[in-house]
Protein backbone atom coordinates (compact mmCIF):
# COMPACT_ATOMS: atom_id res chain seq x y z
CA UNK A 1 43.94 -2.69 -43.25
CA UNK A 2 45.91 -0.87 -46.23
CA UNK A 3 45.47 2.86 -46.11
CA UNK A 4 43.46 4.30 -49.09
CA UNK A 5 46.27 5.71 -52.02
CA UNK A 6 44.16 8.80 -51.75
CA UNK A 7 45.62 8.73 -47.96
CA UNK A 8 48.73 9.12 -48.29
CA UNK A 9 51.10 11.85 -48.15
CA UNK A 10 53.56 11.23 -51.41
CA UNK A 11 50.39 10.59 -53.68
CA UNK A 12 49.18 14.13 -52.44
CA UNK A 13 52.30 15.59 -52.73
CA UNK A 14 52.20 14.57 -56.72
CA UNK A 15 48.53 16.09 -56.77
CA UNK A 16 49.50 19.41 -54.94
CA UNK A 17 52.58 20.11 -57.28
CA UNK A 18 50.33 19.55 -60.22
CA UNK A 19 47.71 21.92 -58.96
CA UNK A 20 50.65 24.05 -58.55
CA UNK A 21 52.04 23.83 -61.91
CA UNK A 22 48.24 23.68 -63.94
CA UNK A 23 46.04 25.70 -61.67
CA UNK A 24 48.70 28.16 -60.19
CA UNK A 25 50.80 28.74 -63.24
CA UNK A 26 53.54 28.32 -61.28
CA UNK A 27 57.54 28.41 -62.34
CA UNK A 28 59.56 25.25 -62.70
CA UNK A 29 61.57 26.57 -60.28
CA UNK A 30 58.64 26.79 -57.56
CA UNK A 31 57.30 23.73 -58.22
CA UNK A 32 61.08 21.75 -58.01
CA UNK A 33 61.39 24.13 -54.45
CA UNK A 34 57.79 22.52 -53.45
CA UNK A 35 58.70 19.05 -54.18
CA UNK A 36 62.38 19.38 -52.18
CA UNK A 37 61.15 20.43 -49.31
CA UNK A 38 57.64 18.66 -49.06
CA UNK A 39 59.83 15.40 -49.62
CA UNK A 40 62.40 16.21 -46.89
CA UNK A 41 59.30 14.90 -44.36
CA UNK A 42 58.87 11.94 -45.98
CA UNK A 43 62.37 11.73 -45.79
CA UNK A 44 62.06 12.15 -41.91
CA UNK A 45 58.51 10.24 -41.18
CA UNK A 46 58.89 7.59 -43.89
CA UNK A 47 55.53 6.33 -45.54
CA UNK A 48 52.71 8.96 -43.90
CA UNK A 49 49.36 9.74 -44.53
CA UNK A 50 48.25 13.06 -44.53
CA UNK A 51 46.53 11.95 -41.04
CA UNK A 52 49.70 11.45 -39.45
CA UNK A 53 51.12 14.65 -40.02
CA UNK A 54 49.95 16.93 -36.62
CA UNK A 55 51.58 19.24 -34.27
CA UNK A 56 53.74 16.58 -32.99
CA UNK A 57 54.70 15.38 -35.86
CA UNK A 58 56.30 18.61 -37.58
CA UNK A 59 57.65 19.85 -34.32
CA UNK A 60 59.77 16.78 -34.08
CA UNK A 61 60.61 17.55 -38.09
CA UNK A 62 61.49 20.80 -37.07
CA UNK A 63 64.06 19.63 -34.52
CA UNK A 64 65.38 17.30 -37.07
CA UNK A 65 65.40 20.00 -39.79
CA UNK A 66 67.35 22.24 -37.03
CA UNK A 67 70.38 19.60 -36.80
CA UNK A 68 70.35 18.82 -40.60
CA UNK A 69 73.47 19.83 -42.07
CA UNK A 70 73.82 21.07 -45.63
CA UNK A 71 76.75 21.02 -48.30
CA UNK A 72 77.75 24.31 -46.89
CA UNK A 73 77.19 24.28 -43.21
CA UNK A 74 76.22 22.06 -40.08
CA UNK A 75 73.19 23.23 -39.44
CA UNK A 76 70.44 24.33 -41.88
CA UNK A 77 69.72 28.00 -41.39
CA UNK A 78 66.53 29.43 -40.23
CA UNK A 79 65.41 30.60 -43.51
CA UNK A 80 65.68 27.71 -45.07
CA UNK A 81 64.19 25.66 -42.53
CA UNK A 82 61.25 28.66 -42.69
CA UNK A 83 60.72 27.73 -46.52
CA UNK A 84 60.54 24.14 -45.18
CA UNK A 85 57.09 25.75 -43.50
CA UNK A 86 56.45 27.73 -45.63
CA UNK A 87 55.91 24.62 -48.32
CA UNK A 88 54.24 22.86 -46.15
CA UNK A 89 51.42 25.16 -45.32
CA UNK A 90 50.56 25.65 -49.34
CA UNK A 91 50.28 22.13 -49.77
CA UNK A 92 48.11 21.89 -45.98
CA UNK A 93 45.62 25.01 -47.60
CA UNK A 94 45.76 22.48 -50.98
CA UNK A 95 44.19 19.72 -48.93
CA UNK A 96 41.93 21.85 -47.00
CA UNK A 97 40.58 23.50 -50.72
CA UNK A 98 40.13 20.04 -51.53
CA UNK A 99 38.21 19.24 -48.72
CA UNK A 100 40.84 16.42 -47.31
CA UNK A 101 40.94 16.47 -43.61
CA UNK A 102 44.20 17.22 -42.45
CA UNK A 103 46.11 19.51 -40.23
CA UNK A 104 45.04 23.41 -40.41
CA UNK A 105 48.16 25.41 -42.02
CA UNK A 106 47.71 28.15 -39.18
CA UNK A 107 48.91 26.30 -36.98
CA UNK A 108 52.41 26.26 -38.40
CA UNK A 109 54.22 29.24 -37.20
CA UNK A 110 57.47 30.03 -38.83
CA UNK A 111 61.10 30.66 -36.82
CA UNK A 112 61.77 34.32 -36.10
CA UNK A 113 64.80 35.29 -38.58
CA UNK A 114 66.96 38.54 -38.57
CA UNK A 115 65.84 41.04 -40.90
CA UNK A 116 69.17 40.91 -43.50
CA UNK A 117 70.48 44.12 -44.11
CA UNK A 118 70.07 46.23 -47.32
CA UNK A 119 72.74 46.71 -49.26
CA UNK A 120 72.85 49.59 -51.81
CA UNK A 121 74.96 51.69 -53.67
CA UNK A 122 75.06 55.63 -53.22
CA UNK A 123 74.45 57.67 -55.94
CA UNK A 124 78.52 58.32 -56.12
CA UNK A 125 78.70 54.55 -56.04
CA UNK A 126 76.36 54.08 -59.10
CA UNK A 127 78.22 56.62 -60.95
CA UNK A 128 81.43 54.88 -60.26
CA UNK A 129 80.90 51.71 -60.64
CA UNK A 130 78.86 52.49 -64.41
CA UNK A 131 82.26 54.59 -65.43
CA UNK A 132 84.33 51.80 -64.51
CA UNK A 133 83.41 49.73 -67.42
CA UNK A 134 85.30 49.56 -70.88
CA UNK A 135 82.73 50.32 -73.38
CA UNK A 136 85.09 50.12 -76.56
CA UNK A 137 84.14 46.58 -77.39
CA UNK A 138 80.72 44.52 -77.59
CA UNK A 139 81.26 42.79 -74.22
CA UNK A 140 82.11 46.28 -72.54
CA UNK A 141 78.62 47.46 -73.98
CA UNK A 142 76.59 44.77 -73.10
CA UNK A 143 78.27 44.60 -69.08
CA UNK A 144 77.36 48.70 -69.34
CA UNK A 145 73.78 47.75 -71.06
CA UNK A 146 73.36 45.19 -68.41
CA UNK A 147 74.07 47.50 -65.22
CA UNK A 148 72.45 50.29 -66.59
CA UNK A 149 69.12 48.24 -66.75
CA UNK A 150 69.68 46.52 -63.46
CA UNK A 151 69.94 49.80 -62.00
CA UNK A 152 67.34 51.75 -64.28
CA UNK A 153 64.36 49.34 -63.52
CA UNK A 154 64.71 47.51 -60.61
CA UNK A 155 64.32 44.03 -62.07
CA UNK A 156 65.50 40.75 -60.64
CA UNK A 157 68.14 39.35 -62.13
CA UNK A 158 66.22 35.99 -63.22
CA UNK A 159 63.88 38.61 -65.57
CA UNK A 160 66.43 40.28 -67.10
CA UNK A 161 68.35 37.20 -68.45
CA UNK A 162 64.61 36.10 -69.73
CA UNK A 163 64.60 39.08 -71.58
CA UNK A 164 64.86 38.98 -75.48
CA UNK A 165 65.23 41.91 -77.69
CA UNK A 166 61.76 41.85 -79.28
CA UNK A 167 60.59 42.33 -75.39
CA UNK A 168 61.61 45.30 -75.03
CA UNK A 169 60.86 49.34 -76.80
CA UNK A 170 63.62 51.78 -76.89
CA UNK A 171 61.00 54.55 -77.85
CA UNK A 172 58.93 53.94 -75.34
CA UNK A 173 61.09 53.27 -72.53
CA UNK A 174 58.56 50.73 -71.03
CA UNK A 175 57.77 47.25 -71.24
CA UNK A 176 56.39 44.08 -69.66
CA UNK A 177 58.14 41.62 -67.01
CA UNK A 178 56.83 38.49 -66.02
CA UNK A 179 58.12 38.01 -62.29
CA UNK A 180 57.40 35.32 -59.31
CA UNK A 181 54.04 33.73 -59.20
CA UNK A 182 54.12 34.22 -63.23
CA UNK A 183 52.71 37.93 -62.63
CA UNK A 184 53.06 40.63 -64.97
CA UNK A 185 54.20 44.07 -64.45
CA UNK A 186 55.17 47.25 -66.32
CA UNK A 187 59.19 48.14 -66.30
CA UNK A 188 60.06 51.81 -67.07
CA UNK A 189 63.82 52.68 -67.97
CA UNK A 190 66.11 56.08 -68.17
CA UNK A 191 66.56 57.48 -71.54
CA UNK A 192 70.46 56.62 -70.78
CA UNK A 193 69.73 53.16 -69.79
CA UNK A 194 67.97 53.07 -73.37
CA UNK A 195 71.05 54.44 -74.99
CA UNK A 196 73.32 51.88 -73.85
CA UNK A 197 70.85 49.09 -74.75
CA UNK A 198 70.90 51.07 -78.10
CA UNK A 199 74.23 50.90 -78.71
CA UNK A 200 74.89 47.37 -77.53
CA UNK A 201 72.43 46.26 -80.22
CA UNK A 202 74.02 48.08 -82.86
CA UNK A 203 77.54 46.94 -82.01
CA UNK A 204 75.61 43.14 -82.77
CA UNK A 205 76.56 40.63 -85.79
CA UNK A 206 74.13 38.33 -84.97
CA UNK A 207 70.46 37.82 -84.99
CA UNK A 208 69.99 35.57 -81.62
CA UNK A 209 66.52 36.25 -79.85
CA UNK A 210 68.28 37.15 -76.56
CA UNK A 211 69.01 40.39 -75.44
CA UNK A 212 72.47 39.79 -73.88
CA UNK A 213 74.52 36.98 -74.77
CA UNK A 214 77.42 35.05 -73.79
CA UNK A 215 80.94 35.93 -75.87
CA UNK A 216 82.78 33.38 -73.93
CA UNK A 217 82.79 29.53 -74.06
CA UNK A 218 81.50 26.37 -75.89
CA UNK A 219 77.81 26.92 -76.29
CA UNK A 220 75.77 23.86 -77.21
CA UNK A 221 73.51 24.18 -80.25
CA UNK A 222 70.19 25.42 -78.47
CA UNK A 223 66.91 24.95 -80.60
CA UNK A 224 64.46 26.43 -77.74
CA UNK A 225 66.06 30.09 -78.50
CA UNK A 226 67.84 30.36 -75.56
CA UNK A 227 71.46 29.74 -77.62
CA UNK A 228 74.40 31.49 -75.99
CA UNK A 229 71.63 33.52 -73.74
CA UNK A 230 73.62 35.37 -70.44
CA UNK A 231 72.84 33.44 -67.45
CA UNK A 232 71.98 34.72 -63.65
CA UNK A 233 75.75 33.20 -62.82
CA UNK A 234 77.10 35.22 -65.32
CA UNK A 235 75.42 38.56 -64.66
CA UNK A 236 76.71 37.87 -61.10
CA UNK A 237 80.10 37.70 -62.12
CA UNK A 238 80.05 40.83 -64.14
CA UNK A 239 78.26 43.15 -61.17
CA UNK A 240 80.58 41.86 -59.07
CA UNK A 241 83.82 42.18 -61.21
CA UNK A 242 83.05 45.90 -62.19
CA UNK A 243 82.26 46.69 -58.44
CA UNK A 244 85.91 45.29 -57.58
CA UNK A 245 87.62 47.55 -60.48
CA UNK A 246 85.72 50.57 -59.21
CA UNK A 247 87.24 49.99 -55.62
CA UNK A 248 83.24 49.64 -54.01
CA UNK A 249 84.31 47.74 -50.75
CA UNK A 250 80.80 46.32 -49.92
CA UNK A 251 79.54 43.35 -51.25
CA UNK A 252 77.97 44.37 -54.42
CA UNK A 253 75.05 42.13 -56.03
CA UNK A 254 72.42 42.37 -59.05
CA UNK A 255 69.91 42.19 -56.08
CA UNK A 256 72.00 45.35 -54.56
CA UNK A 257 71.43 47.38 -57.57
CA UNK A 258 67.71 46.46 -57.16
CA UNK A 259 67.88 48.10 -53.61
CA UNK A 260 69.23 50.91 -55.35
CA UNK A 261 66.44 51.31 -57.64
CA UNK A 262 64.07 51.35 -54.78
CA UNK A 263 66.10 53.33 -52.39
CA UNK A 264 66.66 56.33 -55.33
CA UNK A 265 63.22 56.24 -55.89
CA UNK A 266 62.15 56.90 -51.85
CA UNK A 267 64.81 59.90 -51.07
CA UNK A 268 63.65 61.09 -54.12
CA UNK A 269 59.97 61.25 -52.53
CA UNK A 270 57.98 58.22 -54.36
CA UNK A 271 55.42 56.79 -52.65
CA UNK A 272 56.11 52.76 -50.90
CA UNK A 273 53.02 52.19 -52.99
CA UNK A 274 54.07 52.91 -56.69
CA UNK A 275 57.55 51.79 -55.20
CA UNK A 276 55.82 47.93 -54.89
CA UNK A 277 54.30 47.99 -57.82
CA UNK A 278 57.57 49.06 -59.71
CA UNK A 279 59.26 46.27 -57.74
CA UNK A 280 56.88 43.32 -58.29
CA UNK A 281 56.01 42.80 -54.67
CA UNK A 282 52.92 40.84 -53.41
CA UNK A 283 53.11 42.06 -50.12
CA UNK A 284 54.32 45.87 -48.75
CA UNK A 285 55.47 45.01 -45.76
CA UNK A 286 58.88 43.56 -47.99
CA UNK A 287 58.90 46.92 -49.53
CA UNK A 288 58.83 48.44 -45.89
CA UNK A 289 62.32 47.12 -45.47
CA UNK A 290 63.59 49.91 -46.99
CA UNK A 291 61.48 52.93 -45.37
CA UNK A 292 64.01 53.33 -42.27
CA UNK A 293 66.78 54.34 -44.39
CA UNK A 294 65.27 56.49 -46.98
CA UNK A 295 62.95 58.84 -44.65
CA UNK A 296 63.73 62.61 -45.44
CA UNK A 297 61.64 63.67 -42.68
CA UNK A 298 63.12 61.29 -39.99
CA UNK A 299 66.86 62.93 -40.87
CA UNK A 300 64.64 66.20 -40.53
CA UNK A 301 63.81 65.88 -37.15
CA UNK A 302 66.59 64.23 -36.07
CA UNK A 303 68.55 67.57 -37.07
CA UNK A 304 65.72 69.77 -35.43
CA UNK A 305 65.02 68.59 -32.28
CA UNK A 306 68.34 66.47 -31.44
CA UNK A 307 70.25 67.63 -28.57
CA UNK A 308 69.36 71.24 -29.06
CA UNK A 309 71.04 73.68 -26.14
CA UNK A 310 68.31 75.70 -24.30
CA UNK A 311 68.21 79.14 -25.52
CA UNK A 312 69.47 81.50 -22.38
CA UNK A 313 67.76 84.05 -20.81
């Protein structure tokens, strides 16, 4: 007996990515994640129907996730295999919204992964690495622009390339992001971040939409606006170069200068609260991650009460 198309697992896989993209509002980028993954069980159990996939049947996928190699590596990592899950329960919570029997998402527990480690920049560091750049041509300006707003607002580096200049107000100093899960947020900047966004865009010939642009290379006629528009690669390379020339040893990143954002913003005293917002997170406890390194009143007590000789008599 043929198993109803409703049945099976790659039909609902096209239905859940569509809910995804209509319903959800979802990035490209999510969806194309969702699909990747979701597939890579096919891609282990062959034909399915959402029946067959159980307890028994993902903790054999997890073991064969586990020895799957990559293009960089033998062995997938943990994380990755955890957005494997991770996938996988959204479209399980899809079927259960939809009323199709099938395995409960709670039962899928993720791996345990090491915390990573923040890295950020001391103040010194920030200073350095912003003085370090050549700002007597229109590519020094924008790679000074471009650091000075990575460090001023705390955005990911995917929304500041989306950025174009009628997004932002130099006045102001404030203006809307739209982040992951297609959520917007308010983005405040230093008066000096505004300056050097100020005098990028007067140093500019052209009248391109985006905010920073690309001085180097062919550049393929674009008619969606996004013609010689700086790219999350490129932005990479320029953090990185200017930490090199400025002698920072640690592995500096746009996502690095982010930390910074939020670790300034701690020692200085603001709240974790305001501190998610201002970051875009969904959920504090990712904003916790940098509470044990930017507690005045732990360093506090440590200095009063640690190893402290007894007072004679």
């Amino acid at each position: 007996m043929d198993t109803p198309d409703s049945q099976k697992y790659s039909n609902l896989i096209t239905d859940f990515l569509e809910y995804v993209e209509i319903e959800q509002g979802r990035s490209d980028k999510t969806i194309r994640n969702y699909h990747h993954y979701l597939t890579r069980l096919s891609d282990f159990a062959g034909d399915i129907t959402i029946t067959d996939v159980d307890a028994e049947l993902v903790r054999k996928w997890r073991l064969w996730l586990n020895r799957l190699g990559s293009d960089r590596a033998d062995e997938l990592g943990k994380l990755t295999q955890n957005y494997h899950l991770i996938a996988l329960r959204a479209f399980l919570k899809f079927c259960a919204k939809r009323d199709i029997t099938a395995m409960s998402a709670d039962k899928i527990e993720l791996a345990k992964v090491a915390r990573k480690q923040v890295t950020f920049l001391t103040s010194e560091e920030v200073e350095r690495l912003l003085s370090t750049v050549n700002t007597t041509s229109v590519v020094g300006l924008r790679d000074r622009a471009v650091i000075e707003l990575l460090f001023s607002s705390g955005m990911r580096v995917s929304e500041l390339v989306s950025l174009d200049r009628e997004h932002i107000n130099l006045q102001r100093r404030e203006f809307m992001v739209r982040g992951k899960g297609q959520k917007d947020r308010p983005i405040f900047i230093s008066e000096e971040s505004a300056e050097w966004i100020r005098r990028y865009l007067e140093k500019r010939t052209d009248n391109l939409k985006p905010l920073f642009i690309s001085y180097s290379g062919k550049h393929s006629v674009d008619m969606t606006g996004n013609y010689k528009r700086l790219t999350v690669r490129s932005i990479q390379r320029i953090v990185s170069k200017t930490a090199l020339l400025a002698g920072i040893t640690k592995h500096v990143s746009p996502h690095s200068l982010r930390h910074s954002f939020a670790t300034d913003l701690l020692m200085n005293g603001a709240d974790i609260r305001s501190v998610q917002s201002m970051l875009g997170h969904a959920n504090i406890a990712t904003t916790q991650i940098y509470t044990h390194i930017t507690d005045p009143q732990l360093k506090a007590i440590h200095e009063k009460f640690h190893h402290k000789q007894p007072t004679k008599g």
